[in-house]
Structures are given as structure tokens and as C-alpha cells.
N, C-alpha and C. Protein backbone atom coordinates (compact mmCIF):
# COMPACT_ATOMS: atom_id res chain seq x y z
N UNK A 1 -16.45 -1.38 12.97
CA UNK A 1 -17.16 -2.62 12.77
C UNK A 1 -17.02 -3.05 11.32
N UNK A 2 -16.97 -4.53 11.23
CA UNK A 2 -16.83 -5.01 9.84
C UNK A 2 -18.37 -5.42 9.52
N UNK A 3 -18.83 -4.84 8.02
CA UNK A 3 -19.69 -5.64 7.93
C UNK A 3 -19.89 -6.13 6.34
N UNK A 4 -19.65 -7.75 6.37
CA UNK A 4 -19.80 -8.49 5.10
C UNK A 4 -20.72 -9.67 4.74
N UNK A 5 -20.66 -9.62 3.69
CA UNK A 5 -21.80 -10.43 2.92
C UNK A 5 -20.93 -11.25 2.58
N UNK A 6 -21.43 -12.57 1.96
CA UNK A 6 -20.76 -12.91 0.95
C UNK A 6 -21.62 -14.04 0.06
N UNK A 7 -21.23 -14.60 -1.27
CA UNK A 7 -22.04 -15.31 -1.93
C UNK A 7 -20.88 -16.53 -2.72
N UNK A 8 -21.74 -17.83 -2.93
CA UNK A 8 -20.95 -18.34 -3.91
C UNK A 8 -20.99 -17.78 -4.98
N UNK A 9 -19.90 -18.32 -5.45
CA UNK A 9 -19.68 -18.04 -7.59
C UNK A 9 -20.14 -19.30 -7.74
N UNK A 10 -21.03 -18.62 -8.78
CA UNK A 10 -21.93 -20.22 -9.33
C UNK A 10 -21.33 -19.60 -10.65
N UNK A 11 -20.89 -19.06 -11.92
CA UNK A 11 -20.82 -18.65 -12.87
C UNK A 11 -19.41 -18.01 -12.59
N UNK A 12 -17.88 -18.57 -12.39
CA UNK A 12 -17.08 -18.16 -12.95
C UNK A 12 -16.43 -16.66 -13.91
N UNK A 13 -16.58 -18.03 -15.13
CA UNK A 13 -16.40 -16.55 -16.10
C UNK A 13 -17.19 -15.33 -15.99
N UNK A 14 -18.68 -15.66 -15.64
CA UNK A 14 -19.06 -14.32 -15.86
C UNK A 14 -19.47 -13.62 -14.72
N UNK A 15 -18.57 -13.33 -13.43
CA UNK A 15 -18.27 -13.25 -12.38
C UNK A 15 -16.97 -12.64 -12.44
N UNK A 16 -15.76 -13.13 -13.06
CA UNK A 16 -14.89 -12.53 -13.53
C UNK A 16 -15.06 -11.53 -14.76
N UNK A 17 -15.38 -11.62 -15.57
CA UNK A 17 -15.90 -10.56 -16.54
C UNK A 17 -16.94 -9.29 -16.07
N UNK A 18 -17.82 -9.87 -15.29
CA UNK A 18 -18.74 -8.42 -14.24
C UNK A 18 -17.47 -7.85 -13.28
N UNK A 19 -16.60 -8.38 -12.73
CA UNK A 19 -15.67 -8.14 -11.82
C UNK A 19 -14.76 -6.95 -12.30
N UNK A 20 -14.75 -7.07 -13.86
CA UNK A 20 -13.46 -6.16 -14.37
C UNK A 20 -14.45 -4.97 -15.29
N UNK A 21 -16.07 -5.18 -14.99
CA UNK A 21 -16.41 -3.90 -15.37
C UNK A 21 -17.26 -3.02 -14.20
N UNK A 22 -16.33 -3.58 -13.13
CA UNK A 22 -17.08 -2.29 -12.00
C UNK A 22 -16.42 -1.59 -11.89
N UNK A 23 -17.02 0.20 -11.96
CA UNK A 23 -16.48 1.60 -12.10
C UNK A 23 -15.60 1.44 -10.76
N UNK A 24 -14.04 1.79 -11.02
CA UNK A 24 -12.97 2.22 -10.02
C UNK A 24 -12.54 1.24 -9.24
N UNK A 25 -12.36 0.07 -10.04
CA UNK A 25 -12.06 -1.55 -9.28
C UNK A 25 -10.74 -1.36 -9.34
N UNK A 26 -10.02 -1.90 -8.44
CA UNK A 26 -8.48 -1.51 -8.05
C UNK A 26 -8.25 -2.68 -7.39
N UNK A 27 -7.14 -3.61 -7.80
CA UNK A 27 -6.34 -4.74 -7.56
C UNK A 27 -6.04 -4.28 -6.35
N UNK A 28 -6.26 -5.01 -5.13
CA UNK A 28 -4.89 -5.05 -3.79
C UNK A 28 -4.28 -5.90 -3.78
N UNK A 29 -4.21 -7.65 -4.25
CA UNK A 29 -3.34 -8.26 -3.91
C UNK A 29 -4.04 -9.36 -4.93
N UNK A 30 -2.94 -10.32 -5.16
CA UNK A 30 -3.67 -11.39 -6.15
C UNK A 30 -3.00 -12.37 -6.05
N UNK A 31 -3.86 -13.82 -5.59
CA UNK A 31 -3.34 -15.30 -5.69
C UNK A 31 -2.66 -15.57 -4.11
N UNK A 32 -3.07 -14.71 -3.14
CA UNK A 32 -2.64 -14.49 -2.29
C UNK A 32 -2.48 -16.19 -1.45
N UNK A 33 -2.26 -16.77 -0.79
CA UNK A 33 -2.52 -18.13 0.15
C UNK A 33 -2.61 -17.37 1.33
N UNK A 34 -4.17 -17.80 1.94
CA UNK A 34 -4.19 -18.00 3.52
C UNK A 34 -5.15 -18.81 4.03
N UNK A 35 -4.15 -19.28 5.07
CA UNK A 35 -4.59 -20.66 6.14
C UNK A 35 -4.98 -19.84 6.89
N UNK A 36 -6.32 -19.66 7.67
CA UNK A 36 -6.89 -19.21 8.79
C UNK A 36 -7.03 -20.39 9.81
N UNK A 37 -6.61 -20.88 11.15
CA UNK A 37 -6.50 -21.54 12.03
C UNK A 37 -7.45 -20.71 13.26
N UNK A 38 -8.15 -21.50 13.17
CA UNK A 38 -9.75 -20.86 14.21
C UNK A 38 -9.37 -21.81 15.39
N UNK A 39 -9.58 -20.98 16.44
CA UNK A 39 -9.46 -21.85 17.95
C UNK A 39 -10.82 -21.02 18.90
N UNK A 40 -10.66 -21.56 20.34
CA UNK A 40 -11.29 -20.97 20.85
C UNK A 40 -11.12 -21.28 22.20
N UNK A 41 -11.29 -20.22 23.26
CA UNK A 41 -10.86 -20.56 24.52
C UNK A 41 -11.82 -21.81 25.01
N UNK A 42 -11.13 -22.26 26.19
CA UNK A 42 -11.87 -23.46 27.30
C UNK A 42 -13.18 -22.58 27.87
N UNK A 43 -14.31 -23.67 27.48
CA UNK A 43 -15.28 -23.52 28.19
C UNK A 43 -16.27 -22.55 27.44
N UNK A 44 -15.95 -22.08 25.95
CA UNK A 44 -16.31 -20.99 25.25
C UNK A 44 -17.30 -22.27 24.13
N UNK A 45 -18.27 -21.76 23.61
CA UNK A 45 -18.74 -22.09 22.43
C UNK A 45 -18.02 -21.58 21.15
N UNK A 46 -17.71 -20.34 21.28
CA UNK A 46 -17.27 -19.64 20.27
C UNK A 46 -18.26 -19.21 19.13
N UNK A 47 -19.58 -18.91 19.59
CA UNK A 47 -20.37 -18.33 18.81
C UNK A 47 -20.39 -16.64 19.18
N UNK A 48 -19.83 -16.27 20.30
CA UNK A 48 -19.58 -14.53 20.27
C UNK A 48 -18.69 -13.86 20.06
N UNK A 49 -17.66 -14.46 19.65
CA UNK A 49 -15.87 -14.64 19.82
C UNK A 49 -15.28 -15.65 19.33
N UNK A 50 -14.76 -14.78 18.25
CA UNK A 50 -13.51 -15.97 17.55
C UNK A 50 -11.99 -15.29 17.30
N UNK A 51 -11.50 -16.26 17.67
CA UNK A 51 -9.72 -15.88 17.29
C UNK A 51 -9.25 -16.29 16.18
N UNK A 52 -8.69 -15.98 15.98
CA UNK A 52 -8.28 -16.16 14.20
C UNK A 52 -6.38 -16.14 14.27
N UNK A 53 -5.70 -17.47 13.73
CA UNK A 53 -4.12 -17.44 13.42
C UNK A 53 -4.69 -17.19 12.07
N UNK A 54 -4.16 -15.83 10.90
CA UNK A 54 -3.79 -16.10 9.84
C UNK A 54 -2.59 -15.91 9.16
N UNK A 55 -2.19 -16.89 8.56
CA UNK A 55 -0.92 -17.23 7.85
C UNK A 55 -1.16 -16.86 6.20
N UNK A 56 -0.25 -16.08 6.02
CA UNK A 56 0.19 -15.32 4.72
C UNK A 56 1.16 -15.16 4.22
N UNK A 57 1.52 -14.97 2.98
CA UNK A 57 2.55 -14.44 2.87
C UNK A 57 3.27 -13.35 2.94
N UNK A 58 2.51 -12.39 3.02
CA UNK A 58 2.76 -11.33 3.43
C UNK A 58 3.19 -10.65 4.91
N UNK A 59 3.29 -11.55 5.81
CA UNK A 59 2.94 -11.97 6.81
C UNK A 59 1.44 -12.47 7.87
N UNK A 60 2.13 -12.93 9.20
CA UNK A 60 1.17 -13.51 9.84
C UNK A 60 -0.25 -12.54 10.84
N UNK A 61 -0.95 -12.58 11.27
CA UNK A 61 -2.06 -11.66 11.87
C UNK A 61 -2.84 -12.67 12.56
N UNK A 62 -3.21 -12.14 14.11
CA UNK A 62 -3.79 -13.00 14.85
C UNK A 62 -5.17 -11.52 15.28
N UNK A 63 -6.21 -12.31 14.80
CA UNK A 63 -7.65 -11.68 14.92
C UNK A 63 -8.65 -12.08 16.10
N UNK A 64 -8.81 -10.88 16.89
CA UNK A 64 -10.79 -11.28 17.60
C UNK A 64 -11.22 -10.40 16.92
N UNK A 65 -12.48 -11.10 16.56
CA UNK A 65 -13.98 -10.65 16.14
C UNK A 65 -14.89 -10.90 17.35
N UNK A 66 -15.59 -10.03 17.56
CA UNK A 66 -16.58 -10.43 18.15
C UNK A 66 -18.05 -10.08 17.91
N UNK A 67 -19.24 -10.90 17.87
CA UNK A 67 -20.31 -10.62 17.10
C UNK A 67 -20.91 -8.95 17.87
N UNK A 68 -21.09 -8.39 17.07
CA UNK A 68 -21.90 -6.67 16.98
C UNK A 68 -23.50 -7.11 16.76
N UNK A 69 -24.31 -7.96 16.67
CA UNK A 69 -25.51 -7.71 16.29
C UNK A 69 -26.48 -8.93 17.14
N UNK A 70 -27.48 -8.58 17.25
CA UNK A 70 -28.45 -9.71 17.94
C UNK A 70 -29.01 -10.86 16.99
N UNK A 71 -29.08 -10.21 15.83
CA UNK A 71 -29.52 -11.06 14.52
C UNK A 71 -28.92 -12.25 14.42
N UNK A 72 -29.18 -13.21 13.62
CA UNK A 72 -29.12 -14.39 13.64
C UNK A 72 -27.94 -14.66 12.13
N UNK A 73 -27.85 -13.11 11.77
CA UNK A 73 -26.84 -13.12 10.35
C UNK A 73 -25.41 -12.96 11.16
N UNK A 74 -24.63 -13.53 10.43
CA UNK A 74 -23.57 -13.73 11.05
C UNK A 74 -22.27 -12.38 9.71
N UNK A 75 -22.62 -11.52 9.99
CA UNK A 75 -22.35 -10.23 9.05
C UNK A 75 -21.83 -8.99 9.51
N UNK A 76 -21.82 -8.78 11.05
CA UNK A 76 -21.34 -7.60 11.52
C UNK A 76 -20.45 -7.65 12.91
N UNK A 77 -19.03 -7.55 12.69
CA UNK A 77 -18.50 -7.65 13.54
C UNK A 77 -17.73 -6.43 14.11
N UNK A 78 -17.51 -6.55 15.14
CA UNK A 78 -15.99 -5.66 15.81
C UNK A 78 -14.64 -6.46 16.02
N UNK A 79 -13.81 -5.92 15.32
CA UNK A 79 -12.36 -6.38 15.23
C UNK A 79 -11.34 -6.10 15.27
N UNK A 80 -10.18 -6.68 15.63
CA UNK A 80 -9.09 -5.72 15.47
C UNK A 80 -8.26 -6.95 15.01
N UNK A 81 -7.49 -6.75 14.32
CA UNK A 81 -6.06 -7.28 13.53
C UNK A 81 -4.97 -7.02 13.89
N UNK A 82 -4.26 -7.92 14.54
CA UNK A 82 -2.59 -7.47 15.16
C UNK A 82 -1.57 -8.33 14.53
N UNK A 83 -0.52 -7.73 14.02
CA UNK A 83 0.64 -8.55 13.19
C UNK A 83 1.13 -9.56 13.82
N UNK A 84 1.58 -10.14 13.81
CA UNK A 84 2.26 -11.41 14.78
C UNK A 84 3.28 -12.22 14.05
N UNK A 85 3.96 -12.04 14.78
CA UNK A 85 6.02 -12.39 14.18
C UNK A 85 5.85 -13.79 14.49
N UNK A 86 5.21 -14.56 15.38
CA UNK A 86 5.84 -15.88 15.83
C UNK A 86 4.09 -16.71 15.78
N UNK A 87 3.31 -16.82 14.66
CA UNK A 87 1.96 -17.42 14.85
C UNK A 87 2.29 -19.53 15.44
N UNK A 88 3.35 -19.78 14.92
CA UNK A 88 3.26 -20.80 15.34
C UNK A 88 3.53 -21.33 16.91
N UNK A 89 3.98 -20.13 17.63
CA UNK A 89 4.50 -20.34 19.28
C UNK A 89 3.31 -19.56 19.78
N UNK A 90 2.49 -18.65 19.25
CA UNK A 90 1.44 -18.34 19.73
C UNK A 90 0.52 -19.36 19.85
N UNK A 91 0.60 -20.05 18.77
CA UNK A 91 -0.65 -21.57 18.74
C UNK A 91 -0.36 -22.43 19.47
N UNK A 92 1.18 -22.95 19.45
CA UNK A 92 1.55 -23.63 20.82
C UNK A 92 1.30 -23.08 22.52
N UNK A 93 1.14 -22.38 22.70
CA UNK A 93 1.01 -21.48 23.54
C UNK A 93 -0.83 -21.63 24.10
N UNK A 94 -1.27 -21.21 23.18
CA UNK A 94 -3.01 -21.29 23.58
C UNK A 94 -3.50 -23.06 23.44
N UNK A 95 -2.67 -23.80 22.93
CA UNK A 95 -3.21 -24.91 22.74
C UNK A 95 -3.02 -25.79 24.27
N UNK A 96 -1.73 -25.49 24.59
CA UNK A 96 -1.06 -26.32 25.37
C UNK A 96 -1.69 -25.48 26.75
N UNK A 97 -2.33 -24.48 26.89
CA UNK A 97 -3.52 -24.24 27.77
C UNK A 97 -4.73 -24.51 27.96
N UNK A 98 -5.13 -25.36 27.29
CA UNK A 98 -6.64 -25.80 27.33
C UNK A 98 -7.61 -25.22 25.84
N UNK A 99 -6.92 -24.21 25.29
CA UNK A 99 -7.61 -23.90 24.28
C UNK A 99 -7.92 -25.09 22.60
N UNK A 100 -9.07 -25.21 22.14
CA UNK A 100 -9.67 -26.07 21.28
C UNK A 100 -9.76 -25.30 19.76
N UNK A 101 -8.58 -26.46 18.71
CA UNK A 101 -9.43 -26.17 17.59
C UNK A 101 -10.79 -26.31 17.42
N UNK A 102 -10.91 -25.09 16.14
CA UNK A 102 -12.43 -24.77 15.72
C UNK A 102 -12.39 -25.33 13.97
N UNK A 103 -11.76 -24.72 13.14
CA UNK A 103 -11.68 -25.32 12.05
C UNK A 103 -10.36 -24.47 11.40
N UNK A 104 -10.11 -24.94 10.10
CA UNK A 104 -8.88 -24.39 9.54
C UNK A 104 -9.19 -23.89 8.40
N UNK A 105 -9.34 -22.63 7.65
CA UNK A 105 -10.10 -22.25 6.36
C UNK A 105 -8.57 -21.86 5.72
N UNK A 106 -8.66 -22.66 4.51
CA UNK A 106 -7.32 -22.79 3.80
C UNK A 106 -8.11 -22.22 2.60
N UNK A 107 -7.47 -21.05 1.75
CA UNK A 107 -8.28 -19.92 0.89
C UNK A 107 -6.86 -19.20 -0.05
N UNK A 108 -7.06 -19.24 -1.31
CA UNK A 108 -6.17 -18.37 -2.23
C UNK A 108 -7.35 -17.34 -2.34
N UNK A 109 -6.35 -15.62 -1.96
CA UNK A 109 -7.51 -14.84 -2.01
C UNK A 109 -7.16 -13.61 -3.37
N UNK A 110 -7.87 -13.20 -3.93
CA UNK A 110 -7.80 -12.04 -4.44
C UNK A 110 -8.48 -11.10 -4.11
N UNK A 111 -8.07 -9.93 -3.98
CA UNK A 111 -8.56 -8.80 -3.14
C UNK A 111 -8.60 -7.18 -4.10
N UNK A 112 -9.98 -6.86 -3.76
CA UNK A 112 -10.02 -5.53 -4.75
C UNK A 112 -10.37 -4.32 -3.77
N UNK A 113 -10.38 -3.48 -4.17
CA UNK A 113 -11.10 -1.88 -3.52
C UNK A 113 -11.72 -1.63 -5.01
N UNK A 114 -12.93 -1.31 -4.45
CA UNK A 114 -14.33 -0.76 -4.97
C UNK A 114 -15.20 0.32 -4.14
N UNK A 115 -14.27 1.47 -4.42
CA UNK A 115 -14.84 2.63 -3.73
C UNK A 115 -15.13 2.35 -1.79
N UNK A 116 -15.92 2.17 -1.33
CA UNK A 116 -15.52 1.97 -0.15
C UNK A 116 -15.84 0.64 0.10
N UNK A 117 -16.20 -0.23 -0.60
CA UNK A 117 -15.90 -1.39 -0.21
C UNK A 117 -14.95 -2.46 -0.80
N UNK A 118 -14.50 -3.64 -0.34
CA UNK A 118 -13.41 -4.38 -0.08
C UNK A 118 -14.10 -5.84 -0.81
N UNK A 119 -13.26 -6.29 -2.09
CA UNK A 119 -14.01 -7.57 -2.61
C UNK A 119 -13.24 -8.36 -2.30
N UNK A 120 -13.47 -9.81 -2.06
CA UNK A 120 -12.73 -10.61 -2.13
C UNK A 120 -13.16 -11.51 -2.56
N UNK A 121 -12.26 -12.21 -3.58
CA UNK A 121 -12.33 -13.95 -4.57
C UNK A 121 -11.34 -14.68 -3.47
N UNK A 122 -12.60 -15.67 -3.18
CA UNK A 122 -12.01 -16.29 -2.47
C UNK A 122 -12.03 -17.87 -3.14
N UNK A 123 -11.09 -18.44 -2.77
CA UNK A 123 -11.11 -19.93 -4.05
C UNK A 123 -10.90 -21.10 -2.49
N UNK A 124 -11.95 -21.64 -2.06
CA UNK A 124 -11.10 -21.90 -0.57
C UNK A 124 -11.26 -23.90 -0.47
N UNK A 125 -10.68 -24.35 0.03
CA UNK A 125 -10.89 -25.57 -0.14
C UNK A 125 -11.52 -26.42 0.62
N UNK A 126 -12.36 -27.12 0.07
CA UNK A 126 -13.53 -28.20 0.10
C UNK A 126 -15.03 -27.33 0.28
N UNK A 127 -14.71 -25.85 0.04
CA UNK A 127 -16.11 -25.43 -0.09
C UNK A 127 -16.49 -24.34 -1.33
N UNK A 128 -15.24 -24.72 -2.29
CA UNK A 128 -15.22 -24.00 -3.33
C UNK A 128 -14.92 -22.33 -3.60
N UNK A 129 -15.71 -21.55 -4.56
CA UNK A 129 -15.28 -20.17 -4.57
C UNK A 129 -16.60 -18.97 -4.17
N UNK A 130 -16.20 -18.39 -3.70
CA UNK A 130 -16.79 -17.14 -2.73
C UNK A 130 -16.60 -16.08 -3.31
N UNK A 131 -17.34 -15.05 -3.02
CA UNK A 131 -17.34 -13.21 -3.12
C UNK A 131 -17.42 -12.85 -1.81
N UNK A 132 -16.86 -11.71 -1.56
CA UNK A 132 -17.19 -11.71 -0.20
C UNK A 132 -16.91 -10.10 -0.59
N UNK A 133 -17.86 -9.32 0.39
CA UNK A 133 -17.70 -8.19 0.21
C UNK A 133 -17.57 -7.18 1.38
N UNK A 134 -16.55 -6.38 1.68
CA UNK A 134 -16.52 -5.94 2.99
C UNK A 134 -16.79 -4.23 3.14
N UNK A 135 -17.03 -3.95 4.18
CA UNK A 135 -17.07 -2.39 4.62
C UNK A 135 -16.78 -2.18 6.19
N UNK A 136 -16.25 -1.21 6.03
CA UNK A 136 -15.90 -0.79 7.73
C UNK A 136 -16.85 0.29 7.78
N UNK A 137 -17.50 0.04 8.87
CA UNK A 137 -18.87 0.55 9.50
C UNK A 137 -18.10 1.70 10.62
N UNK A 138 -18.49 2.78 10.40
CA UNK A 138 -18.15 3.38 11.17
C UNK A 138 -19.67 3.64 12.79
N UNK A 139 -19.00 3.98 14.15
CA UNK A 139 -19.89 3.47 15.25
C UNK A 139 -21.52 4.23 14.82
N UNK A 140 -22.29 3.31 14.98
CA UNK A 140 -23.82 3.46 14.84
C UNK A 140 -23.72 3.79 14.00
N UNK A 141 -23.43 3.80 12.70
CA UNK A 141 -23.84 3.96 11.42
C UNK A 141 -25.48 3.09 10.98
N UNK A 142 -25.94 3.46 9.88
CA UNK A 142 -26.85 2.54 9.68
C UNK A 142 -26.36 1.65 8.84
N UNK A 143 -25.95 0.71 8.76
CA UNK A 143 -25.63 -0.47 8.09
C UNK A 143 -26.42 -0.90 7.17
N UNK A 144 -27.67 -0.54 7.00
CA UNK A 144 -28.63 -1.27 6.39
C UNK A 144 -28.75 -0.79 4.88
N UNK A 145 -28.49 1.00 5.10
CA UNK A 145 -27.99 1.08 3.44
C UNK A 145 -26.83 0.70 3.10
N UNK A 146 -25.97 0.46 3.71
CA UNK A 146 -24.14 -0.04 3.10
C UNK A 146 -24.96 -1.63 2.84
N UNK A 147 -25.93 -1.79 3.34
CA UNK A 147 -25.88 -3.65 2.92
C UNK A 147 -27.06 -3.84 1.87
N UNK A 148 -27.70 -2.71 1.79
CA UNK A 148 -28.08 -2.74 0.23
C UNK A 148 -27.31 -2.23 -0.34
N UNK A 149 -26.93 -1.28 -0.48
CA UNK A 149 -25.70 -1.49 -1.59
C UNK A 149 -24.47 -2.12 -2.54
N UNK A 150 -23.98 -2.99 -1.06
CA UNK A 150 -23.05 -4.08 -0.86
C UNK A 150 -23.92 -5.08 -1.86
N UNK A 151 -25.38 -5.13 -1.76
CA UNK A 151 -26.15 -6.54 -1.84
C UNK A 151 -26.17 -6.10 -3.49
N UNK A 152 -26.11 -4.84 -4.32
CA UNK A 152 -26.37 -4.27 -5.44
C UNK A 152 -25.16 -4.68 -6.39
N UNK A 153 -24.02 -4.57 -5.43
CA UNK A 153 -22.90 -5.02 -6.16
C UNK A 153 -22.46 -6.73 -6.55
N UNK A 154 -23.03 -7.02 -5.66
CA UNK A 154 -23.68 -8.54 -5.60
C UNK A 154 -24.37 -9.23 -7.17
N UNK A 155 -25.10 -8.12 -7.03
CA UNK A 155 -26.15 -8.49 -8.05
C UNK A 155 -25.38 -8.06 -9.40
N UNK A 156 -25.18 -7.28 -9.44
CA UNK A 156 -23.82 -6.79 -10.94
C UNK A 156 -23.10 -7.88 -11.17
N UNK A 157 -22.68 -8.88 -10.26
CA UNK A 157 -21.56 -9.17 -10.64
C UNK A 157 -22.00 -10.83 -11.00
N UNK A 158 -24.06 -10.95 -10.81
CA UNK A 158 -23.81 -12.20 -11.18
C UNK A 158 -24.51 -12.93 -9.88
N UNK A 159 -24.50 -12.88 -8.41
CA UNK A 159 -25.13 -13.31 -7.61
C UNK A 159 -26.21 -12.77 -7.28
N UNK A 160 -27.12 -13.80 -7.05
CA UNK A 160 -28.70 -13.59 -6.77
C UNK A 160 -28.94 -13.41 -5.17
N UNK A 161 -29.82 -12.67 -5.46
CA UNK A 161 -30.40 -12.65 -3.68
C UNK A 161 -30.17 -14.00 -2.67
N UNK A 162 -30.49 -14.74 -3.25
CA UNK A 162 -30.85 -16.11 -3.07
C UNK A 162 -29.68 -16.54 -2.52
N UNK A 163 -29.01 -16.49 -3.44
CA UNK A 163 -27.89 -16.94 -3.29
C UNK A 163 -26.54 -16.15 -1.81
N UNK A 164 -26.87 -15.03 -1.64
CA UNK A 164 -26.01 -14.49 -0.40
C UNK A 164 -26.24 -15.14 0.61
N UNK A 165 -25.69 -15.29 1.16
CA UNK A 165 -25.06 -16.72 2.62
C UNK A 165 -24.41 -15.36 3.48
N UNK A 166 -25.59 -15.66 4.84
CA UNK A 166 -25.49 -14.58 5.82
C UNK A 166 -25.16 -15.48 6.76
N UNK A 167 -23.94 -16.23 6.91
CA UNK A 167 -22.63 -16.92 7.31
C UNK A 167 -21.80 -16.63 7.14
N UNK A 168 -20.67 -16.94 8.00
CA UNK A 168 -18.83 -16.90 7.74
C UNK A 168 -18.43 -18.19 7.48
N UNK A 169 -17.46 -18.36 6.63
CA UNK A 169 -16.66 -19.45 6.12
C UNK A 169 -16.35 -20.67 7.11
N UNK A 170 -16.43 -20.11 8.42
CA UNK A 170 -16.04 -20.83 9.38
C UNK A 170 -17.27 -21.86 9.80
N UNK A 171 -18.47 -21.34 9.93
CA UNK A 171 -19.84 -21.78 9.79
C UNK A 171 -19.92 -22.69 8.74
N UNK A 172 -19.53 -22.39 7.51
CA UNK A 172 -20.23 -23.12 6.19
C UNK A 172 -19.21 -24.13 6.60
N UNK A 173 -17.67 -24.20 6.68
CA UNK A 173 -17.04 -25.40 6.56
C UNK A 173 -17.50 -26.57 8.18
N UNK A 174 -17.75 -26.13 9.21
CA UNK A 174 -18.56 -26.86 10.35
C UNK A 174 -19.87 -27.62 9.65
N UNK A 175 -20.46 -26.63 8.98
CA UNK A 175 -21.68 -27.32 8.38
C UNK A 175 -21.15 -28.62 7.29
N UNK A 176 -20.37 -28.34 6.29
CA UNK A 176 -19.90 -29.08 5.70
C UNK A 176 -19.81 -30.69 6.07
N UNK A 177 -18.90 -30.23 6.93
CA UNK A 177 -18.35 -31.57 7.75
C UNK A 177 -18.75 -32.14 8.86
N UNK A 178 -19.96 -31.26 9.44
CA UNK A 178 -21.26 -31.77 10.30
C UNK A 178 -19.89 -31.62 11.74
N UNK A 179 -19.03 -30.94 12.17
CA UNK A 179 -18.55 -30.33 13.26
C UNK A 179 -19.33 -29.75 14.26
């Protein structure tokens, strides 16, 4: 199970400067581009289940998530990630069956490892820049200390309680644009 937080960067620089003094921070990838293309089957809301085209450069990956929790935070999922050689005949493919865009989250990402969890700067467009912080939950774990902790690193780096958005990107940009 994935489970992430995430917060705006209201403070930049000093977001980047807390960023490069957390103990055992390790670069995975930097300036990365990805278009996430959200759909969803016929007849689905797509509030328990989402599919995910993402386009990279590194290559392409087509994702279900599906929600893990009864809560109303949108923070803990089950997922799996599969590579995918041909994302654009896959999209033709589910579209030209009845399946409905959901939204398109277009994001330059930078990506760290921080001991067991997973940061990401996310710079994404028309809803600005993000932290996002991840952990893989292993089954029935208690989550609740990985998400204070998660929420601690949060706070190091500059974001306030207040400020964590127990939403996915996909949510905030619908809200955005009243979708």
C-alpha cells in the first residue's frame, strides 16, 4: 500500500534549503517531465479506482490505485505500476470503448529517498509546487506512526500542519477548474 501526504511550497527557497539538510537525502531523479492522463471506465465515478497513462522520459507506466481506507483522506492506496511500450494505443484503445477522460496532471518532478520514505518536488501546472511524501506500507501495518512521521518531515522542511492537503493532485486540479 502507498501511503502519501502532500503539501504546497509556500516558501521556495527555504523549502529547498530544509530539503538539502535532511540526514541521508539521496537524489533519484531530477527535472524529470510527467504528463499523467487520468481516465476512467464507463459507468464508474472513479472515486475507488483510478487508472493512470504516465508519460516520462524514462519511459511510459500505466497505474490502478485503488482507495485502501474508509476515511475521507484521500492518502492510502493499493497499487501496482506496469511499464507500457505503446501508452498512446493503449489510450486509443480504452477511449474508443466508452472509457472517459478524468483530468491530465502535467508535473516536472524531482525525486529523493529519505530513509524509507520517497520525496517528491513537484512543480505541476496551473496548480503550482507540491511536496509530496511517500511510503510503502507494508499489509496491516499501522500507518498512523509512518504518517506522523511523514507529517514531521513536513514540518522540517517548512510546511505547516495546516497546510497538508489530504488530497491527490487529481482532486485539487477538478477542484481547480470546478470539473
Amino acid at each position: 500500500m502507498e501511503l502519501e501526504i502532500r503539501s504546497k511550497v509556500l516558501n521556495k527557497g527555504l523549502f529547498e534549503e530544509k530539503l538539502k539538510q535532511l540526514p541521508s537525502i539521496r537524489i533519484k531523479k531530477s527535472g524529470e517531465r510527467e504528463v499523467d492522463t487520468y481516465v476512467r471506465q464507463p459507468g464508474s465515478d472513479g472515486s475507488n479506482i483510478i487508472f493512470r497513462i504516465r508519460r516520462k522520459q524514462s519511459g511510459s507506466v500505466f497505474t490502478v490505485k485503488t482507495s485502501s481506507s474508509s476515511e475521507k483522506r484521500d492518502i492510502l492506496w493499493h497499487d501496482v505500476d506496469m511499464p507500457l511500450a505503446a501508452p498512446d494505443i493503449l489510450e486509443e484503445i480504452l477511449m474508443s470503448n466508452g472509457w472517459k477522460y478524468v483530468v491530465i496532471i502535467d508535473k516536472v518532478r524531482d525525486s529523493f529517498e529519505c530513509g524509507e520514505f520517497e520525496i517528491n518536488y513537484d512543480n505541476i501546472v496551473d496548480l503550482g509546487i507540491f511536496v509530496e511524501i511517500e511510503y510503502q506500507a507494508k499489509d496491516k501495518e499501522d500507518t498512523e506512526i509512518k504518517l506522523r512521521e511523514m507529517k514531521k518531515v513536513l514540518a522540517f522542511l517548512g510546511c505547516l500542519e495546516n497546510d497538508i492537503i489530504n488530497k491527490g493532485y487529481v482532486k485539487l486540479m477538478l477542484e481547480k477548474h470546478s470539473l
